[in-house]
Protein backbone atom coordinates (compact mmCIF):
# COMPACT_ATOMS: atom_id res chain seq x y z
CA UNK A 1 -31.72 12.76 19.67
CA UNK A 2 -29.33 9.97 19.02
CA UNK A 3 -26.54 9.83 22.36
CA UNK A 4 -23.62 7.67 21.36
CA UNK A 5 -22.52 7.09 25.30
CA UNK A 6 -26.22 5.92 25.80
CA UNK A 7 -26.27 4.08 22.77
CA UNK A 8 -26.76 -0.05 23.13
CA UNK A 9 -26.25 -1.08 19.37
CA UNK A 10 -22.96 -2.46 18.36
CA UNK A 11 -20.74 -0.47 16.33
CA UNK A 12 -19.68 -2.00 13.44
CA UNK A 13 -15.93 -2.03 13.00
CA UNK A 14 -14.15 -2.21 9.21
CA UNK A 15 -10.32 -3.36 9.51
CA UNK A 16 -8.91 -3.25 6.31
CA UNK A 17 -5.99 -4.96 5.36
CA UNK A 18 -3.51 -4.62 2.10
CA UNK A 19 -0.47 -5.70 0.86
CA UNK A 20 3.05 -3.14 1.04
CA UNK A 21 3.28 -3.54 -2.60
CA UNK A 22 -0.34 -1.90 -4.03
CA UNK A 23 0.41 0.52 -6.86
CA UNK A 24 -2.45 3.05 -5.14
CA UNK A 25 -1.66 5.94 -2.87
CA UNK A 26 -5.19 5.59 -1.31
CA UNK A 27 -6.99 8.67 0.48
CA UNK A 28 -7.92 6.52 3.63
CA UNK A 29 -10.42 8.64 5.35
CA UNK A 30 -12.15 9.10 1.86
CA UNK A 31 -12.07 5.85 1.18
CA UNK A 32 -13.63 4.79 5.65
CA UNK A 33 -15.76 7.97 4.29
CA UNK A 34 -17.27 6.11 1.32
CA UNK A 35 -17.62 2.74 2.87
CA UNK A 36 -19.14 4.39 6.17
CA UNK A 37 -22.19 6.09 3.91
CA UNK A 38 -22.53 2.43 2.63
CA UNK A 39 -23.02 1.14 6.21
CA UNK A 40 -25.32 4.27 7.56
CA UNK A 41 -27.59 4.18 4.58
CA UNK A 42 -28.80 0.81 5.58
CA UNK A 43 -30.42 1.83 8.55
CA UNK A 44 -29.36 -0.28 11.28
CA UNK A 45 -26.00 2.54 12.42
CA UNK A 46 -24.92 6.01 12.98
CA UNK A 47 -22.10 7.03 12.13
CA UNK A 48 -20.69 7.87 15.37
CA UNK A 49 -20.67 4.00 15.78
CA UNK A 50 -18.63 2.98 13.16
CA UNK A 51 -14.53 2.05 13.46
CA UNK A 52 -12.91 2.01 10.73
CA UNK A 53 -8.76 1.20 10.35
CA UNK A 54 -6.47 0.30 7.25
CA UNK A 55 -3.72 -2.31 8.08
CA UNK A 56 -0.18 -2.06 5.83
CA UNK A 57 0.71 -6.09 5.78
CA UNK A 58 4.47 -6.53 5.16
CA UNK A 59 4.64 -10.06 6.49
CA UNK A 60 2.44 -12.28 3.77
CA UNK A 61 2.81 -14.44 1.24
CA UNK A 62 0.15 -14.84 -2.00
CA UNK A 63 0.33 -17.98 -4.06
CA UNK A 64 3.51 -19.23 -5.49
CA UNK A 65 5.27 -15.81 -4.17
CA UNK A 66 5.33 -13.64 -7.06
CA UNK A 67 5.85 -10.19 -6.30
CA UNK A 68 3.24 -9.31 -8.58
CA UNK A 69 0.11 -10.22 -6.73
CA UNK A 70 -1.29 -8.13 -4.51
CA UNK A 71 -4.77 -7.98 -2.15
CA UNK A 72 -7.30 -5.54 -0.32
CA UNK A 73 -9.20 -7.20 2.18
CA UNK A 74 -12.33 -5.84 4.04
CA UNK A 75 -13.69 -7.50 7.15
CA UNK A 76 -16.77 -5.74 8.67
CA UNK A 77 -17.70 -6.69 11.88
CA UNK A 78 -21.18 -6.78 13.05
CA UNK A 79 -24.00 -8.16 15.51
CA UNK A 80 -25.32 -11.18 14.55
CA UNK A 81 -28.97 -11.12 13.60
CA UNK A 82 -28.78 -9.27 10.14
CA UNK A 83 -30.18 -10.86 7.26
CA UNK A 84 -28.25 -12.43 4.62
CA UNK A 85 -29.71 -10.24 1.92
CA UNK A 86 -28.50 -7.09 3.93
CA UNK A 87 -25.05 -8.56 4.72
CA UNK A 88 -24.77 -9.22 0.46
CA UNK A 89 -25.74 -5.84 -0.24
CA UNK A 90 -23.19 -4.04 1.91
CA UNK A 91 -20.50 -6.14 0.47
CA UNK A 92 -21.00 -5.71 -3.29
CA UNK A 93 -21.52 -2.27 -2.42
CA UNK A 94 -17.83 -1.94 -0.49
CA UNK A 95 -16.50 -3.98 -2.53
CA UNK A 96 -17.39 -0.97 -5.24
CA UNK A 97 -15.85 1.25 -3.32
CA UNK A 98 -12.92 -0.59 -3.05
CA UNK A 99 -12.51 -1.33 -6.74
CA UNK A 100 -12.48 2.63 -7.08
CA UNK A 101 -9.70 3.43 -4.94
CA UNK A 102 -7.11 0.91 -6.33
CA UNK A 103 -7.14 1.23 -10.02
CA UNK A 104 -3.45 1.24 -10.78
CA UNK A 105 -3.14 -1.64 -8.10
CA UNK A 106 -5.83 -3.68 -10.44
CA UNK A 107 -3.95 -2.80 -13.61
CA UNK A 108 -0.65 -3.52 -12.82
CA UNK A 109 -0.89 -6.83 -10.23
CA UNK A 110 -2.63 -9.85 -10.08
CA UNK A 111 -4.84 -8.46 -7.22
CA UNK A 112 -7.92 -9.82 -5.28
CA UNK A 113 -10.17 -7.14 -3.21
CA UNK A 114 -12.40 -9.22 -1.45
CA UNK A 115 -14.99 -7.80 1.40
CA UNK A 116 -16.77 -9.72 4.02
CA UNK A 117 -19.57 -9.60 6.64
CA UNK A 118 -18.67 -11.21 10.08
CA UNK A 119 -21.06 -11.51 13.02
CA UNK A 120 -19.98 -10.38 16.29
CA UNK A 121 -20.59 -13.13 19.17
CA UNK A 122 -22.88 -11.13 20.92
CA UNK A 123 -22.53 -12.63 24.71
CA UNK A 124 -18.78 -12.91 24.41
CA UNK A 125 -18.66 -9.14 23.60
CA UNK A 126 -17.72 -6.60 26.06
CA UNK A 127 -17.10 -2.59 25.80
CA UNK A 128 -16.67 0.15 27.75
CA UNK A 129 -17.40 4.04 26.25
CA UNK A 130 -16.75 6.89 28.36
């Protein structure tokens, strides 16, 4: 049986970031929910490992400034060592997900949902779980 305090593989964590002005009122934890079955049906995590958080940015600036643009952004953190193939597939696949929860925002802004894979520098790394 799987023991998350015992466990030795790194977590991956999701930080999610969007601008104040999206049209959306997104669901959040369906929305980590969705993206987390993405990440557990590859294989390599439980779900117990994965940290997921959505970041309201009022403090950015898009472009020439128009009010009328607007971005999602998905950064998924991970140990290095997966395969570029994998890393591709979990992004189109969030980046699905993602495109599903903001319909109004897509419709009514110039908006950019973007998703990407980042490797975690393993020997820099350091946790503690209790």
């Amino acid at each position: 049986m799987f023991n998350p305090i015992l466990s030795v593989i790194i977590m991956p964590h999701c930080i999610l970031e969007y601008t104040n002005n999206i049209a959306d009122e997104p669901i959040w934890a369906d929305i980590f929910k969705e993206i987390h079955a993405v990440l557990i049906a590859t294989g390599e995590w439980h779900g117990v490992e994965i940290k997921s958080r959505a970041l309201e940015l009022t403090n950015y600036y898009i472009g020439n400034g128009n009010p009328h643009q607007a971005f999602v952004t998905l950064c998924i953190q991970i140990l290095a060592g997966r395969s570029d193939s994998l890393k591709k597939s979990i992004s189109e696949s969030c980046l699905k997900v993602l495109a599903g929860h903001f319909p109004l925002t897509l419709k009514q802004l110039h908006t950019s949902i973007t998703v990407q894979i980042v490797d975690i520098h393993e020997p820099s790394y350091c946790r503690r779980i209790n």
